[in-house]
Protein backbone atom coordinates (compact mmCIF):
# COMPACT_ATOMS: atom_id res chain seq x y z
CA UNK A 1 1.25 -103.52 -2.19
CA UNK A 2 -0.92 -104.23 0.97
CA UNK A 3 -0.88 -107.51 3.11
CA UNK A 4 -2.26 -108.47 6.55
CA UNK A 5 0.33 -108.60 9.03
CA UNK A 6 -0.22 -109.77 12.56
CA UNK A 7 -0.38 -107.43 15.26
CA UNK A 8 2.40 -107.63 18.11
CA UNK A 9 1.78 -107.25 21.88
CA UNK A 10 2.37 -103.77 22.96
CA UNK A 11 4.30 -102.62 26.21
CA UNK A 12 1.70 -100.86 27.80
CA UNK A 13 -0.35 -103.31 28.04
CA UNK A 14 -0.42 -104.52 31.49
CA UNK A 15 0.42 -108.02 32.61
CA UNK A 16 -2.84 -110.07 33.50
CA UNK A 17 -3.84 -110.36 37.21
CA UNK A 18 -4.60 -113.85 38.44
CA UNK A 19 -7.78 -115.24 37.61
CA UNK A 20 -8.53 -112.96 34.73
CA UNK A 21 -9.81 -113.90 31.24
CA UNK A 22 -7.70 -115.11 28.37
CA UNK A 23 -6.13 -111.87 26.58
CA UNK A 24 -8.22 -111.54 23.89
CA UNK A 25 -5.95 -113.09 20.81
CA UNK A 26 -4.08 -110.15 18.44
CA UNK A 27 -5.93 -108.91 15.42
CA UNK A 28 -4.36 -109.01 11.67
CA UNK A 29 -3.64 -105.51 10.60
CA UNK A 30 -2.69 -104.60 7.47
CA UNK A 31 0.66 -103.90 6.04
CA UNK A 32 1.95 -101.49 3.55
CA UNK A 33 5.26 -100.71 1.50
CA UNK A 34 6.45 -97.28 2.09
CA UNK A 35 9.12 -94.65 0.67
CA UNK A 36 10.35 -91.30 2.34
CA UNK A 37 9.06 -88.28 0.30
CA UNK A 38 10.53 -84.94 1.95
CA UNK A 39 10.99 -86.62 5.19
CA UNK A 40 6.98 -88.06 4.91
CA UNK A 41 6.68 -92.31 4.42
CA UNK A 42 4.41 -92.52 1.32
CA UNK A 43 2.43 -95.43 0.29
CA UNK A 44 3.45 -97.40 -2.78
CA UNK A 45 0.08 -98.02 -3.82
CA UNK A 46 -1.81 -97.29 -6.58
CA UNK A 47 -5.66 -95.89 -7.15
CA UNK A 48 -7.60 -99.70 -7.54
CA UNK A 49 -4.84 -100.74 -4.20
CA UNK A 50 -5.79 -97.70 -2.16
CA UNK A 51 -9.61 -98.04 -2.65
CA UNK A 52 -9.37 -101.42 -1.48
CA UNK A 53 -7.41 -100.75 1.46
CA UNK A 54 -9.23 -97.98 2.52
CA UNK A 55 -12.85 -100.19 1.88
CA UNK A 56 -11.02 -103.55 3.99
CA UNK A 57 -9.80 -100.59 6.53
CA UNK A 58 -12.71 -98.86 7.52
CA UNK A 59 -15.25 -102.20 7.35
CA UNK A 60 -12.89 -105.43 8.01
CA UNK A 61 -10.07 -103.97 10.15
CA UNK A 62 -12.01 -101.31 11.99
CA UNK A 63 -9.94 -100.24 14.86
CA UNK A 64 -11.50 -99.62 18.52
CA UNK A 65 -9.43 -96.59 19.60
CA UNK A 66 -10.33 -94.12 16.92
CA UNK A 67 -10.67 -94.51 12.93
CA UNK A 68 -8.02 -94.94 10.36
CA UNK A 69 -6.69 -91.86 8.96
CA UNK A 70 -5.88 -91.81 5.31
CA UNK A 71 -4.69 -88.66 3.42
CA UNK A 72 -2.82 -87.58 0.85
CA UNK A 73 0.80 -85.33 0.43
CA UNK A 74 1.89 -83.06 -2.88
CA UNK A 75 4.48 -80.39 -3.42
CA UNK A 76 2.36 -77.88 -1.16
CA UNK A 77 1.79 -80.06 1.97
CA UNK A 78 5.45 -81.48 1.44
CA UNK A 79 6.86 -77.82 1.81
CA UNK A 80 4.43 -76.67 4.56
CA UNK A 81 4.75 -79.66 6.63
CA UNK A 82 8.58 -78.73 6.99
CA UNK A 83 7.62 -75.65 8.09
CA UNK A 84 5.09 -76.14 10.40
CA UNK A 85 5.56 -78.85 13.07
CA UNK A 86 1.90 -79.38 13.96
CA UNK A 87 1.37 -80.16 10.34
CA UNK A 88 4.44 -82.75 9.89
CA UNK A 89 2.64 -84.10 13.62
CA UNK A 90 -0.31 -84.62 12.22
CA UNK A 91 0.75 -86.12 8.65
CA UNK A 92 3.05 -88.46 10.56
CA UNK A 93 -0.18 -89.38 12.49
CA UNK A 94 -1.96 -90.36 9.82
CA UNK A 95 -2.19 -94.04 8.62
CA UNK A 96 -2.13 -93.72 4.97
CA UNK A 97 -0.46 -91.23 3.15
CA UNK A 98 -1.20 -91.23 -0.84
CA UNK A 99 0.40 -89.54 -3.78
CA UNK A 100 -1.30 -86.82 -4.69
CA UNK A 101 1.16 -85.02 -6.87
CA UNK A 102 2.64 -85.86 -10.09
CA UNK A 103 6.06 -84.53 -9.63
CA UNK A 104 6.42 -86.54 -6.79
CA UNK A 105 5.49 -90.17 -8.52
CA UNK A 106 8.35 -88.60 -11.12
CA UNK A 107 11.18 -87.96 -8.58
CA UNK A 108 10.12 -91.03 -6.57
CA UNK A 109 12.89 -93.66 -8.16
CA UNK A 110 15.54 -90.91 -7.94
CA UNK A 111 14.88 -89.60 -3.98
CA UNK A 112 13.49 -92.95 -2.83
CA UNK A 113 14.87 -95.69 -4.83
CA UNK A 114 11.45 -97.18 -5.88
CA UNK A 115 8.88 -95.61 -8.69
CA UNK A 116 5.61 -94.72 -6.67
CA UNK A 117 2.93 -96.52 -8.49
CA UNK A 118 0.86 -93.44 -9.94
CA UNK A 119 -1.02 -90.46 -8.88
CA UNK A 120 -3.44 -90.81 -6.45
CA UNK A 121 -5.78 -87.70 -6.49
CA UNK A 122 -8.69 -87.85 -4.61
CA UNK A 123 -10.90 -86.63 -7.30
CA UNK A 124 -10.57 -89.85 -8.99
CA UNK A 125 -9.91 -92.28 -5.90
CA UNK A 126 -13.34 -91.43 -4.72
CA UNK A 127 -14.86 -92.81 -7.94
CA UNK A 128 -12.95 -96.31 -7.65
CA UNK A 129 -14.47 -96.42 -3.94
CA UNK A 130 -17.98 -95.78 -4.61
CA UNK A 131 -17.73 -98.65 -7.59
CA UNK A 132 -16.14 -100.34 -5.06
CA UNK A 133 -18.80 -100.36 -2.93
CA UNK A 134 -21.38 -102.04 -5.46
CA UNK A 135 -20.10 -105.07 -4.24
CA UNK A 136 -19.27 -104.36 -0.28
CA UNK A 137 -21.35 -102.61 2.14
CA UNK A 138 -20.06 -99.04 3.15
CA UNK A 139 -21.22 -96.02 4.29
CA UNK A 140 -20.31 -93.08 3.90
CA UNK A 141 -20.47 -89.09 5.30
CA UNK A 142 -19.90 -85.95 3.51
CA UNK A 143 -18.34 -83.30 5.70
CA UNK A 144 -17.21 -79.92 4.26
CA UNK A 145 -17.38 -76.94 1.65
CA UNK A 146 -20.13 -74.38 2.17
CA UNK A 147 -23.88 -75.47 2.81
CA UNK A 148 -24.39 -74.76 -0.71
CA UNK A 149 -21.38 -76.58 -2.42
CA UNK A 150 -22.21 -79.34 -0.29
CA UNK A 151 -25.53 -80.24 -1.08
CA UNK A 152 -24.82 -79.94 -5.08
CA UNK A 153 -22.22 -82.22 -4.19
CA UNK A 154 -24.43 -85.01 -2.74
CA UNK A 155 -27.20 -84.87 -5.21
CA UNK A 156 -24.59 -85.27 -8.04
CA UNK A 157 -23.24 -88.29 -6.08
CA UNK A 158 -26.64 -89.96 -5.75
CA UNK A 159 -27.18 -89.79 -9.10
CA UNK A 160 -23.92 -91.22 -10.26
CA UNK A 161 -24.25 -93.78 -7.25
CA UNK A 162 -27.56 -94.64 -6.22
CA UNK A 163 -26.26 -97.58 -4.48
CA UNK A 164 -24.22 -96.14 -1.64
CA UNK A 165 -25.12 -95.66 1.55
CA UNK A 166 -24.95 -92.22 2.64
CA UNK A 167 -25.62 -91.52 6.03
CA UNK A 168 -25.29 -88.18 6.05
CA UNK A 169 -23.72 -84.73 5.46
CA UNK A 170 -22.51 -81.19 6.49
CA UNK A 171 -20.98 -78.13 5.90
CA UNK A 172 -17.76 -77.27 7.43
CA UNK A 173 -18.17 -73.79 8.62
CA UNK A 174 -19.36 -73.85 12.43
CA UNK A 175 -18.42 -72.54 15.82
CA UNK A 176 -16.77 -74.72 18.69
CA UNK A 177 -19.98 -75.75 20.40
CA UNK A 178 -21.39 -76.59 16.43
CA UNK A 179 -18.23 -78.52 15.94
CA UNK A 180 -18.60 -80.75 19.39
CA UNK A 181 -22.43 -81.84 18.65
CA UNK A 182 -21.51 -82.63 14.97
CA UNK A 183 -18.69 -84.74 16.00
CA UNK A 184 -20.98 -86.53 18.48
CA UNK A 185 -23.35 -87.28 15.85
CA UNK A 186 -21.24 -88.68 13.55
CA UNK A 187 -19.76 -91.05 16.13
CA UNK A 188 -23.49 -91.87 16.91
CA UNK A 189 -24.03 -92.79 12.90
CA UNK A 190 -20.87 -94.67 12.95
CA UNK A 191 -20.04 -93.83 9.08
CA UNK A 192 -17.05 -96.58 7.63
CA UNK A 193 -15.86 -93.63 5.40
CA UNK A 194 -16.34 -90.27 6.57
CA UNK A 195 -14.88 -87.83 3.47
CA UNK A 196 -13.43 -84.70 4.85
CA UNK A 197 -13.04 -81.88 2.82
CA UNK A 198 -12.05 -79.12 4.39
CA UNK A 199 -8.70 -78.19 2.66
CA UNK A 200 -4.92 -78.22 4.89
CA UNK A 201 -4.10 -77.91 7.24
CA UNK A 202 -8.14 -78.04 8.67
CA UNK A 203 -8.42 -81.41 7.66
CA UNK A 204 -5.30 -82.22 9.63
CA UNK A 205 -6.29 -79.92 12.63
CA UNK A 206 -9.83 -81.78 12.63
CA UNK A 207 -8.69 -85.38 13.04
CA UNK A 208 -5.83 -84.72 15.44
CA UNK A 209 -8.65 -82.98 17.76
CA UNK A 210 -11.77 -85.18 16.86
CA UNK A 211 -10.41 -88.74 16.02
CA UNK A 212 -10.17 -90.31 19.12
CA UNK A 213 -13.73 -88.88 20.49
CA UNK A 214 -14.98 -90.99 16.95
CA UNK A 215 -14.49 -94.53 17.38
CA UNK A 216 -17.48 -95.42 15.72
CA UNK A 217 -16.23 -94.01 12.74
CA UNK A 218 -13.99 -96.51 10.76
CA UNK A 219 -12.06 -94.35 8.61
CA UNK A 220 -11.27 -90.68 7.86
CA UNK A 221 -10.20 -89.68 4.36
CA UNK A 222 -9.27 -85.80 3.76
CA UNK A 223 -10.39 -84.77 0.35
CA UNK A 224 -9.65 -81.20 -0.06
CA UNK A 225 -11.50 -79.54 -3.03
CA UNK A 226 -13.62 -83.17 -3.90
CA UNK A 227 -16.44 -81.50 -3.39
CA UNK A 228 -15.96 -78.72 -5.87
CA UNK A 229 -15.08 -81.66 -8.21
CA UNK A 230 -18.47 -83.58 -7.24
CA UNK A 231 -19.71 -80.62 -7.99
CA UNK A 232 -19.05 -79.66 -10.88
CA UNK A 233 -18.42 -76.24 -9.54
CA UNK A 234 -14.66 -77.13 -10.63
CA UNK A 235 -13.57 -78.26 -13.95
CA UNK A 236 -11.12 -80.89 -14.16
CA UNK A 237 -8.14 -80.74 -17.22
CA UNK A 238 -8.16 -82.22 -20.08
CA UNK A 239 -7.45 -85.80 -19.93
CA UNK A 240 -4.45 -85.63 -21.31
CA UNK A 241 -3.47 -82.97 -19.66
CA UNK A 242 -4.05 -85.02 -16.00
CA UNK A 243 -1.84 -87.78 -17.50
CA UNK A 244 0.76 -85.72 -18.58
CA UNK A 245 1.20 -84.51 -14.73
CA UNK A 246 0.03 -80.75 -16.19
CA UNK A 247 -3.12 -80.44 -14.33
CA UNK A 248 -1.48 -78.55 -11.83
CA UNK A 249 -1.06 -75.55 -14.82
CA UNK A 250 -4.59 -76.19 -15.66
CA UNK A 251 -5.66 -75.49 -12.31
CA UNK A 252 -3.52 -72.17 -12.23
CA UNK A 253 -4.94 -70.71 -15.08
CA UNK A 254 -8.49 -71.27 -13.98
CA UNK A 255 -7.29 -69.55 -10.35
CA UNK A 256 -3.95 -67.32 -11.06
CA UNK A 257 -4.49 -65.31 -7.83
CA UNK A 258 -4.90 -68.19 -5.54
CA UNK A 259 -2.47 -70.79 -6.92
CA UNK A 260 0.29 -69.09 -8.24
CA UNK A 261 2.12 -67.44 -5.35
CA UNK A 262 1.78 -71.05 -3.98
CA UNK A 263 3.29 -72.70 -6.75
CA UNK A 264 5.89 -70.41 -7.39
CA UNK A 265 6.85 -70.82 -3.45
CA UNK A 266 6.05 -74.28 -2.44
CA UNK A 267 7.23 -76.26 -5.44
CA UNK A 268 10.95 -75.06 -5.25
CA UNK A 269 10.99 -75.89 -1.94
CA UNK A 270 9.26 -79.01 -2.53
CA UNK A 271 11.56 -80.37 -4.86
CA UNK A 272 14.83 -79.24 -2.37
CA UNK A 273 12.99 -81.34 0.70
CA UNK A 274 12.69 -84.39 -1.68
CA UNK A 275 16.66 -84.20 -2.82
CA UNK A 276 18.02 -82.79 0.56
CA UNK A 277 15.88 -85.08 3.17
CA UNK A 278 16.05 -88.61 0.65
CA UNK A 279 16.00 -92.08 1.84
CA UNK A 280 16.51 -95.27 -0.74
CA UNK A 281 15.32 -97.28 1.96
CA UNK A 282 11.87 -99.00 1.70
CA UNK A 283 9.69 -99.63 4.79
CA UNK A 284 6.98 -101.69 5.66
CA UNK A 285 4.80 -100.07 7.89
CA UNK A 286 2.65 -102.50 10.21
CA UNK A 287 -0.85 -100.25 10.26
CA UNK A 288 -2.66 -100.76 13.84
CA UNK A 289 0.51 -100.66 15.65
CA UNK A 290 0.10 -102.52 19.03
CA UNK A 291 -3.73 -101.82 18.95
CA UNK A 292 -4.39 -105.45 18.15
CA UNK A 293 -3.21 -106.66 21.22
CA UNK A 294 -5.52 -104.75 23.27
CA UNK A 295 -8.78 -105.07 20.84
């Protein structure tokens, strides 16, 4: 679970000259219980935890620096981030890191020593937000798919949730100079939840070059194929199915070509990191760092 933890005084922050104004007093930030999956600290929270932390994140603890990162690991991103350093960089970056696969919540009290709590997909954690947010202000931006997928997206998500605040959306095919003046504009919205779907390792390679020219932004979730799911475009598996930690097999059949090379490749290896690079140790992970201090 999540508490708030106060915020220590960093080292770089230099001393005060004489004369100067009180240091502004440290903020509370946050804290959350983590395990080692693969080498990655993962949050041991469930859906209802993480939709409140990401809502108190992104409207009551907004940083000044840049916005909160929050994203998600499974078998695939567990294998490639051991493979490619940029993308272990940039999960490690991140201030949140959910469940997203079931095999993982299995293995948890076996690699880690602690059960993670349950599956967080994204496809459902973006429902508990949005109910969420019947009852505290936050806005929202919609950035990725195709032009198309995208705007079936939002339409669907007005209907289902006329009460949120959307301040805006876009595709997330664009050149360098498109890139630069969309970034700009969402700063100049200043969205709490900006929901990137742009699938890994772009969402990754997006907030480790935008985030820090965003502070108005409060947080950044990456959402992969939400869209497709907000949609419609994509069907989801059978309920049972989803609970049974099958919906992986679900989504192969519905995309052989695409999925199962990965599967077949990234799951073995998966399952290795989480056996070969285990930790029982549990960690509490003070989110903000030092930034408090300087706020």
């Amino acid at each position: 679970m999540w508490t708030a933890g106060k915020a220590g005084i960093g080292r770089g922050v230099r001393r005060r000259r004489a004369g100067a104004g009180p240091r502004p007093a440290p903020r509370r930030y946050p804290r959350i219980e983590t395990v080692s999956m693969g080498g990655l600290p993962v949050a041991r929270l469930d859906r209802r935890q993480t939709a409140a932390l990401m809502v108190a994140l992104a409207t009551r603890y907004r940083r000044r620096d840049r916005p909160w990162i929050a994203t998600s690991v499974n078998g695939q991103v567990l294998s490639e981030a051991a493979r490619h350093d940029g993308l272990r960089e940039a999960m490690l970056y991140a201030d949140v890191i959910s469940c997203d696969g079931q095999p993982l919540g299995v293995a948890s009290p076996m690699v880690a020593g602690a059960r993670l709590p349950e599956r967080v997909a994204t496809t459902d954690l973006f429902h508990d937000v949005a109910r969420l947010a019947r009852t505290r202000a936050c806005s929202m931006y919609f950035l990725g798919a195709s032009a198309a997928e995208n705007a079936r997206a939002m339409a669907r998500v007005r209907r289902l949730y006329p009460h949120l605040r959307i301040l805006g959306a876009a595709h997330g095919y664009r050149d360098h100079a498109g890139w630069i003046r969309l970034v700009r504009e969402i700063d100049r919205l200043g969205p709490d939840i900006v929901w990137l779907a742009l699938g890994v390792p772009r969402e990754q390679e997006f907030y480790m070059r935008f985030a820090h020219a965003m502070p108005n932004v409060g947080l950044i979730k990456t959402s992969g194929g939400l869209f497709n799911f907000l949609s419609a475009s994509a069907p989801r598996a059978p309920q049972w199915m989803q609970e049974s930690g099958l919906e992986w097999a679900f989504r192969m059949a519905q995309e052989p070509r695409r999925l199962m090379l990965r599967y077949l490749t990234t799951s073995p290896h998966a399952l290795l990191l989480m056996f070969t690079r285990r930790s029982r140790r549990r960690d509490e992970k003070r989110l903000g760092g030092d930034i408090g201090a300087r706020g």
